[in-house]
N, C-alpha and C. Protein backbone atom coordinates (compact mmCIF):
# COMPACT_ATOMS: atom_id res chain seq x y z
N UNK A 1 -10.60 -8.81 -13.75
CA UNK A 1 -9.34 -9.50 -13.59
C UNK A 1 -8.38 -9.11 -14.71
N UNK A 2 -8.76 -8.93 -16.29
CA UNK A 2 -8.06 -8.65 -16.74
C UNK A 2 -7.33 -6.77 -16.36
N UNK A 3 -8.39 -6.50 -16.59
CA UNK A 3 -7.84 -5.22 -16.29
C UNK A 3 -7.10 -4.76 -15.19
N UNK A 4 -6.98 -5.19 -14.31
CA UNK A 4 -5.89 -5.50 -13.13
C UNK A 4 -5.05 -5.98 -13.27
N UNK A 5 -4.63 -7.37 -14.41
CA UNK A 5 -4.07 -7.96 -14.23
C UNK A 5 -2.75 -6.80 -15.58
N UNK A 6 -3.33 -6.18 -16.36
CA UNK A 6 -3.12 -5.23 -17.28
C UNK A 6 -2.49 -4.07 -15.79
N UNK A 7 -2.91 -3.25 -15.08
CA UNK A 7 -2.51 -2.34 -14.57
C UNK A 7 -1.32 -2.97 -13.57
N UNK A 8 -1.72 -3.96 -13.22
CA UNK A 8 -0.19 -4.29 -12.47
C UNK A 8 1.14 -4.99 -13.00
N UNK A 9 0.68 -5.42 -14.22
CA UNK A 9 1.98 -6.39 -14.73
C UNK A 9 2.85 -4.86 -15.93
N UNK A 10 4.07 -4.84 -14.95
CA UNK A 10 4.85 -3.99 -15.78
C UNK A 10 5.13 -2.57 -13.95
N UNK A 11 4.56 -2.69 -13.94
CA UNK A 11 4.22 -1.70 -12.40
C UNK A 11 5.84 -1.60 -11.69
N UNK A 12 6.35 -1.04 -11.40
CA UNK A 12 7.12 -0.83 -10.38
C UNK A 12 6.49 -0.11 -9.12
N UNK A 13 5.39 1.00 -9.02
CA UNK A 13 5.35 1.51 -8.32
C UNK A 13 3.63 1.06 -7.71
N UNK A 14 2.41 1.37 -6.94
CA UNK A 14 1.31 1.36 -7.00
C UNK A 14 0.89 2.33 -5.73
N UNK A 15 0.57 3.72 -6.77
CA UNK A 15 0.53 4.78 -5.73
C UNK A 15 -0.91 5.19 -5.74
N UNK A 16 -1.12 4.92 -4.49
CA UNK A 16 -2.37 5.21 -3.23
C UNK A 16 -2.40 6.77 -2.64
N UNK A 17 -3.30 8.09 -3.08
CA UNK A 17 -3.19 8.89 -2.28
C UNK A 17 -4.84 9.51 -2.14
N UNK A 18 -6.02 9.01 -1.76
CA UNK A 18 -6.94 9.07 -1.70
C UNK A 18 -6.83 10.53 -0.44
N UNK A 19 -7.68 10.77 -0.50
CA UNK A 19 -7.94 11.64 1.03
C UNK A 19 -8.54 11.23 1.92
N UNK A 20 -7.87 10.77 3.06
CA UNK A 20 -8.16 10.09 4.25
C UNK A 20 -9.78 11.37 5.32
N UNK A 21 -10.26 10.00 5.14
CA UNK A 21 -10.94 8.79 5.34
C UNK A 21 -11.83 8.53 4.46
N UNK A 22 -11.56 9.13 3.31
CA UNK A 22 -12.30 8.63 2.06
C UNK A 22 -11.91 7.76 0.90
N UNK A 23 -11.35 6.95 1.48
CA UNK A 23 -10.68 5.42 0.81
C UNK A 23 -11.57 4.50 0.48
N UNK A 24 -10.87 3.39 -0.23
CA UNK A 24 -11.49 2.46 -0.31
C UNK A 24 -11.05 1.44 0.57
N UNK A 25 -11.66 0.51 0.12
CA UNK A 25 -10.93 -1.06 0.63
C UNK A 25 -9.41 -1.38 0.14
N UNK A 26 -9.25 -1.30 -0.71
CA UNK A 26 -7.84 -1.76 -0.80
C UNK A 26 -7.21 -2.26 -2.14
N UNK A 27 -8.34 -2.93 -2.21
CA UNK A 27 -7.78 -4.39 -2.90
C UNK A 27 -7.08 -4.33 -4.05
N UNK A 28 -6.77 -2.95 -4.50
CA UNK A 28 -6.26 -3.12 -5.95
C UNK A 28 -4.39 -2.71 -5.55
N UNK A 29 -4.45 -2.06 -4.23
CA UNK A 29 -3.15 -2.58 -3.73
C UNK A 29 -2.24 -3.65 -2.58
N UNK A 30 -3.36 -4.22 -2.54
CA UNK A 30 -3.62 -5.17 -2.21
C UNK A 30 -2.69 -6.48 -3.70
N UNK A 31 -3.50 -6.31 -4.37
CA UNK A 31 -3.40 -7.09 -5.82
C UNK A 31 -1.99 -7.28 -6.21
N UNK A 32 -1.36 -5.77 -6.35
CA UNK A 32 -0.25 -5.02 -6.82
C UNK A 32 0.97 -5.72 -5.92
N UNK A 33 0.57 -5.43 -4.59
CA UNK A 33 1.49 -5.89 -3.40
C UNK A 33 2.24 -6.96 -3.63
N UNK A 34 0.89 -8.52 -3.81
CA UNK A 34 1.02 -9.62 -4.15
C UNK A 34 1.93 -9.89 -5.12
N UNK A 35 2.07 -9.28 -5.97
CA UNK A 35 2.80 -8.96 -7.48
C UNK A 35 3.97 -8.58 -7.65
N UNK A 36 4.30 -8.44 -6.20
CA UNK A 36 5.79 -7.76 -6.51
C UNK A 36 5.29 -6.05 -6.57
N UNK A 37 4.54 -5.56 -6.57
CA UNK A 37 4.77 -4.31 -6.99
C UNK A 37 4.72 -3.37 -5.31
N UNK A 38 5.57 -2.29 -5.30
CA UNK A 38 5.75 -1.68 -4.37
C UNK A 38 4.75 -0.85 -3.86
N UNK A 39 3.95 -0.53 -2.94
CA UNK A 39 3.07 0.59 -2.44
C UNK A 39 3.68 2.19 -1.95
N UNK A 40 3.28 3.07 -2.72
CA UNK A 40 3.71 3.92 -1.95
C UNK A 40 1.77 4.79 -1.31
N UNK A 41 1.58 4.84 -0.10
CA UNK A 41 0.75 5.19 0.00
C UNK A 41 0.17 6.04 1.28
N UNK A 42 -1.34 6.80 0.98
CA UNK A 42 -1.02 7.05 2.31
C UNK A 42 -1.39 5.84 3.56
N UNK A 43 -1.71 6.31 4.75
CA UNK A 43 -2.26 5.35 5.58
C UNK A 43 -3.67 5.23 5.51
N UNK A 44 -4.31 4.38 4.68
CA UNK A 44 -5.30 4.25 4.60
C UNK A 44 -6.16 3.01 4.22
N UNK A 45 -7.20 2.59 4.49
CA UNK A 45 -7.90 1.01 3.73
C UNK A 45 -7.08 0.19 4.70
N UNK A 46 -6.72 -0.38 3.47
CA UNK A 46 -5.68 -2.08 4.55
C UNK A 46 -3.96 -1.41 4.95
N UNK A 47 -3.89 -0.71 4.16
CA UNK A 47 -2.13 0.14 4.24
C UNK A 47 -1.53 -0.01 5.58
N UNK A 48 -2.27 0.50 6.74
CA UNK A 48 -1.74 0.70 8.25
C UNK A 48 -1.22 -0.59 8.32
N UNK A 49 -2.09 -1.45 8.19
CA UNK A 49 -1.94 -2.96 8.89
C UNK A 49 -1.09 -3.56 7.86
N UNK A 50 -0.44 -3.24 6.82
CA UNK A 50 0.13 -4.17 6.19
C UNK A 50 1.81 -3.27 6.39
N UNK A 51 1.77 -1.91 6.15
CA UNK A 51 2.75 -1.00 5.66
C UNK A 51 4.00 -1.25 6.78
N UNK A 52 5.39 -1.71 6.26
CA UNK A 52 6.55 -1.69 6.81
C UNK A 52 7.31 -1.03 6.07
N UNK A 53 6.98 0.10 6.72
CA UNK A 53 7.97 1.33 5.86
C UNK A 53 9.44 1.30 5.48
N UNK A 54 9.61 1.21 4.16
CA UNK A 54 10.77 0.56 3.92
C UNK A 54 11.13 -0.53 3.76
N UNK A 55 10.37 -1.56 3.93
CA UNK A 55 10.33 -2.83 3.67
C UNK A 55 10.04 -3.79 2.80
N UNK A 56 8.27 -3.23 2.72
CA UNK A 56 7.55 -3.87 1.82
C UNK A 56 6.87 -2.77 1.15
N UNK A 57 7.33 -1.36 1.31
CA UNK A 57 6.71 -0.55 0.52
C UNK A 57 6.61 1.16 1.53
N UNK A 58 6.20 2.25 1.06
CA UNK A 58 6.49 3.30 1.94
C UNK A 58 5.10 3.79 1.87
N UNK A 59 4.57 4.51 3.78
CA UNK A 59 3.67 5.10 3.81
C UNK A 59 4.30 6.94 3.13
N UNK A 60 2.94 7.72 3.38
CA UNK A 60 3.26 8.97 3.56
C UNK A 60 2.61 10.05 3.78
N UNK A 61 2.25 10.97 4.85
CA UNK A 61 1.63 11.53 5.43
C UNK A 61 1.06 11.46 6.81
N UNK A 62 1.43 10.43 7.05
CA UNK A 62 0.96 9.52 8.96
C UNK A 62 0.20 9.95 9.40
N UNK A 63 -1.04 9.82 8.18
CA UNK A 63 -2.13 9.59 8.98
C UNK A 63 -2.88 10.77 8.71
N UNK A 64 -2.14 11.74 8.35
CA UNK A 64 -2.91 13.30 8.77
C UNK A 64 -4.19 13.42 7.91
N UNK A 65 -5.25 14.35 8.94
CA UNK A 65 -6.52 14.53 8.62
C UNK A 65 -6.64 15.88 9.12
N UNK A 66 -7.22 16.71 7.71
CA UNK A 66 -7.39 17.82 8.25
C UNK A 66 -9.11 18.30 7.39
N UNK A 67 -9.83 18.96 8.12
CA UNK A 67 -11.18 19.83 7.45
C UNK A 67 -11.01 20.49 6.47
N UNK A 68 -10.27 21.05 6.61
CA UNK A 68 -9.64 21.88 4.97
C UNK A 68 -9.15 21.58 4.06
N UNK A 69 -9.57 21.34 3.15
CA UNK A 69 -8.81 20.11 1.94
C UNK A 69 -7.39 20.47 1.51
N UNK A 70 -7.66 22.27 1.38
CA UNK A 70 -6.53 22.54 1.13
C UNK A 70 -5.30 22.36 1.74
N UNK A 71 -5.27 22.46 3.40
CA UNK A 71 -4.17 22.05 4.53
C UNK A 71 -4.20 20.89 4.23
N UNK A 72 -5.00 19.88 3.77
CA UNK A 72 -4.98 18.34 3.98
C UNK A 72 -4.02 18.33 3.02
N UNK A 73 -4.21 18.57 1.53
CA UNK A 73 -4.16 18.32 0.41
C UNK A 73 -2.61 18.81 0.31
N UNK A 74 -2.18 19.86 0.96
CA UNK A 74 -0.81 20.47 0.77
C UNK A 74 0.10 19.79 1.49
N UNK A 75 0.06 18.67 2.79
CA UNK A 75 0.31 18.47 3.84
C UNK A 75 0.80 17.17 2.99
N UNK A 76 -0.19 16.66 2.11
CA UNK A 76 -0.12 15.13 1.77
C UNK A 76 0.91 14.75 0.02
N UNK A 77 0.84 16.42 -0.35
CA UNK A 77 1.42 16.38 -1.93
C UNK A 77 3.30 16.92 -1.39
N UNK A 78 3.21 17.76 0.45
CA UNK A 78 4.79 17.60 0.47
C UNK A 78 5.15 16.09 1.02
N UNK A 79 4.36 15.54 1.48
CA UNK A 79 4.81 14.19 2.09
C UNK A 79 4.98 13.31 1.32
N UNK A 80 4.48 13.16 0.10
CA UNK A 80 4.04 12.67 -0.99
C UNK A 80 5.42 12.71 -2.16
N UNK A 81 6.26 14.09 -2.05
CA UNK A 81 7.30 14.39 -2.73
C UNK A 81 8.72 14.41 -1.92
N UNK A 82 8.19 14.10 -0.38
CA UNK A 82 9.65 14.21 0.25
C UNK A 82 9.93 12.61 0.01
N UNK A 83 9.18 11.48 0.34
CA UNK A 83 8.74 10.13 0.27
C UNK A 83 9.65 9.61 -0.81
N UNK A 84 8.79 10.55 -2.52
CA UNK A 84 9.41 9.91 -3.76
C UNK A 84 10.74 10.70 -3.77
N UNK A 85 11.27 11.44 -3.37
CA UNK A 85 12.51 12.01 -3.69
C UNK A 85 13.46 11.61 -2.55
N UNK A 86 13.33 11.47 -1.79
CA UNK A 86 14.25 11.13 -0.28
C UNK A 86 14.14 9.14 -0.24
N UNK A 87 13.52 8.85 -0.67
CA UNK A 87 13.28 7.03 -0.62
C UNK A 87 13.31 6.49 -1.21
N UNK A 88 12.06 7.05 -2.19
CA UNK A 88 11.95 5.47 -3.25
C UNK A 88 12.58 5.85 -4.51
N UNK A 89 12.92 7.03 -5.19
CA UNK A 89 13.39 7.18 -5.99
C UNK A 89 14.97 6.65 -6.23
N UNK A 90 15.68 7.22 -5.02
CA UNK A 90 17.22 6.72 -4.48
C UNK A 90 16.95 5.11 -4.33
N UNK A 91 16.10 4.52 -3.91
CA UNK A 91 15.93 3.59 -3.83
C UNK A 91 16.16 2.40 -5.18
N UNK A 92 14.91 2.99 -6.17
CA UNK A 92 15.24 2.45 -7.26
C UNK A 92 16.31 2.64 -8.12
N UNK A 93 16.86 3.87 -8.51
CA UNK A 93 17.97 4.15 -8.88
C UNK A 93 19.52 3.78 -8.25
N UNK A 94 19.53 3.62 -6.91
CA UNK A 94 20.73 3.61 -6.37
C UNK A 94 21.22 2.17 -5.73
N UNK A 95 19.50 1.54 -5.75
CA UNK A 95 20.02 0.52 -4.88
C UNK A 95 18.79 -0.58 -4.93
N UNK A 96 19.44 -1.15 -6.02
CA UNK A 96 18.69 -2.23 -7.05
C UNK A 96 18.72 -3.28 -6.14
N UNK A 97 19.49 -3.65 -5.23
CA UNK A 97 19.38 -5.34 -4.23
C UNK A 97 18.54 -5.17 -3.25
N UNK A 98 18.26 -3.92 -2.49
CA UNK A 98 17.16 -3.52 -1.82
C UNK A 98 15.90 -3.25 -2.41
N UNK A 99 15.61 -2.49 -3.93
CA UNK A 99 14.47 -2.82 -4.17
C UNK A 99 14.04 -4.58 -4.67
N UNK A 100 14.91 -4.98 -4.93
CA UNK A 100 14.44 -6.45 -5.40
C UNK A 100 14.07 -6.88 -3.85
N UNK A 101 14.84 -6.93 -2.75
CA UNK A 101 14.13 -7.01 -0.99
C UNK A 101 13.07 -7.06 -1.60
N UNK A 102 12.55 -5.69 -1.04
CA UNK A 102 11.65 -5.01 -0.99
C UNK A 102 10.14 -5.55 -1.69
N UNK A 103 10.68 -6.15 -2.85
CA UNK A 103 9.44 -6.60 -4.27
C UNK A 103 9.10 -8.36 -3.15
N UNK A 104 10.27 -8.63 -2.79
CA UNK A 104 10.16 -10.28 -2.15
C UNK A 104 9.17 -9.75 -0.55
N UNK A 105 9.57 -8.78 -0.05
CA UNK A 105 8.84 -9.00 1.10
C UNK A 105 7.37 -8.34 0.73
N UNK A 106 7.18 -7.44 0.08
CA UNK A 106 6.09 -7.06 -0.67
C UNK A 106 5.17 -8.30 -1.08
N UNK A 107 5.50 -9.20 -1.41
CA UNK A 107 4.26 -10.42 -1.70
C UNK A 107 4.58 -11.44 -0.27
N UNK A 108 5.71 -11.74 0.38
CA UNK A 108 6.11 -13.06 1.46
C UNK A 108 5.16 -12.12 2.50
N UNK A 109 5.03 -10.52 2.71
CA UNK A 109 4.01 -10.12 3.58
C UNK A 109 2.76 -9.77 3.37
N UNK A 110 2.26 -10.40 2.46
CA UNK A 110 1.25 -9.71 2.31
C UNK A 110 0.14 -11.24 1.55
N UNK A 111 0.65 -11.67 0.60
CA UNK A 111 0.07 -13.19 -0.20
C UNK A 111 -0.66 -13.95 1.19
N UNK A 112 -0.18 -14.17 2.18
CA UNK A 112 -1.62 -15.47 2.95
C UNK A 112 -2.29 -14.09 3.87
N UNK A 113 -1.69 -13.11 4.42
CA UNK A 113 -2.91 -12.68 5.28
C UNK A 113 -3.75 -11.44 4.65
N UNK A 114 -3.47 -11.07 3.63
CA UNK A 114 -4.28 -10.32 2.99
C UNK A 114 -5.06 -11.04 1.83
N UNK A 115 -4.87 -12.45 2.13
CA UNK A 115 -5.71 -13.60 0.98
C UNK A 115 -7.30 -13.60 1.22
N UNK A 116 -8.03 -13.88 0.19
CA UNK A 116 -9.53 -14.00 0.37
C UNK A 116 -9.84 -15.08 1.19
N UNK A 117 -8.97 -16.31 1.11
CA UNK A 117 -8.81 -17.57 2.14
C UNK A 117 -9.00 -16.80 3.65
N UNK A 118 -7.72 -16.39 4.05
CA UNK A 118 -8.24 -15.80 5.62
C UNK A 118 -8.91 -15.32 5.47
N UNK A 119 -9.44 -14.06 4.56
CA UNK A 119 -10.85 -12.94 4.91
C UNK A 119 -11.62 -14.07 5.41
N UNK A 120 -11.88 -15.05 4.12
CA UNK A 120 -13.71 -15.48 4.55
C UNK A 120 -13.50 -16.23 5.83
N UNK A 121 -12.54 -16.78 5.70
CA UNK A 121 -12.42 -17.78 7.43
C UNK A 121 -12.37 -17.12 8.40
N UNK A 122 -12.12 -15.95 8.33
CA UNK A 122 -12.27 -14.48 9.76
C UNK A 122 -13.72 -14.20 9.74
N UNK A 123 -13.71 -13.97 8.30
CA UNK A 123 -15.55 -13.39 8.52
C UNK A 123 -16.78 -14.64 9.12
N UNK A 124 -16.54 -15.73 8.39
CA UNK A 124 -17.18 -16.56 9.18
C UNK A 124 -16.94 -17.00 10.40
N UNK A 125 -15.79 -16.80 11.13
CA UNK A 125 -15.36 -17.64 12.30
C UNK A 125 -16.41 -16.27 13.51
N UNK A 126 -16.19 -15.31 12.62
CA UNK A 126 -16.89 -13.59 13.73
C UNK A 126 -17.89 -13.52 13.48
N UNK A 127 -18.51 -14.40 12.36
CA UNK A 127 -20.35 -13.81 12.33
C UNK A 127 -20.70 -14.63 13.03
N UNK A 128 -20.59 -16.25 12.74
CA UNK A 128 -21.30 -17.58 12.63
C UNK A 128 -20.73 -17.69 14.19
N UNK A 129 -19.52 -17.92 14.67
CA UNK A 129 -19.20 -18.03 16.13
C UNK A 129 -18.73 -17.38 16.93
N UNK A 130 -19.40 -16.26 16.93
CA UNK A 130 -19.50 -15.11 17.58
C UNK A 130 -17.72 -14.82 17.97
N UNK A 131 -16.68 -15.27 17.58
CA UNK A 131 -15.12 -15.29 17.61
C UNK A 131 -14.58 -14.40 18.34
């Protein structure tokens, strides 16, 4: 907790670029989200289901999966730089009332359904009564 609580306080940004489908769970942007802090990431872990591009934070790469790390990897570092240079950069620099949006819907979407409260009440409602 501390150390999370250390990597996100001060954060403007919380960038996710794992190589799909070798992600994790989430939770440390997940954490960040909650916090006000912006996601830029690819689609991956919890990202799909939470990500309103432009809203509450920006995907980048949609999705792509390739065998070759290198096609993957080149595919995901231009998507990765069109993203921070075409969005969020102009974003923060140009247009400070939209990123403050952005920080508000970043936790108003994300704080109750990405909460440990719903997890466990999903997980139990699908193990215990077959849901």
């Amino acid at each position: 907790m501390t150390i999370g609580a250390q990597l996100t306080r001060g954060s403007d940004v919380w960038l996710n670029n794992p190589r799909r489908p070798k992600e994790a769970s989430g939770t440390s942007g997940m954490k960040a989200s909650m916090n006000g802090v912006l996601n830029v990431s690819i689609l991956a872990g919890w990202w799909p289901e939470a990500c309103q591009h432009g809203v509450n934070g920006w995907q980048f790469g949609d999705a792509f999966e390739h065998p070759d790390e290198a096609i993957h990897d080149a595919h995901d570092r231009d998507a990765l730089y069109n993203c921070l240079l075409n969005e969020v950069l102009p974003t923060y620099y140009d247009n400070r009332p939209k990123w403050t949006e952005m920080m508000r819907q970043s936790i108003l979407t994300t704080k109750d359904y990405f909460a440990v409260k719903r997890m466990l009440e999903e997980y139990y409602e699908l193990l215990y009564h077959g849901g």
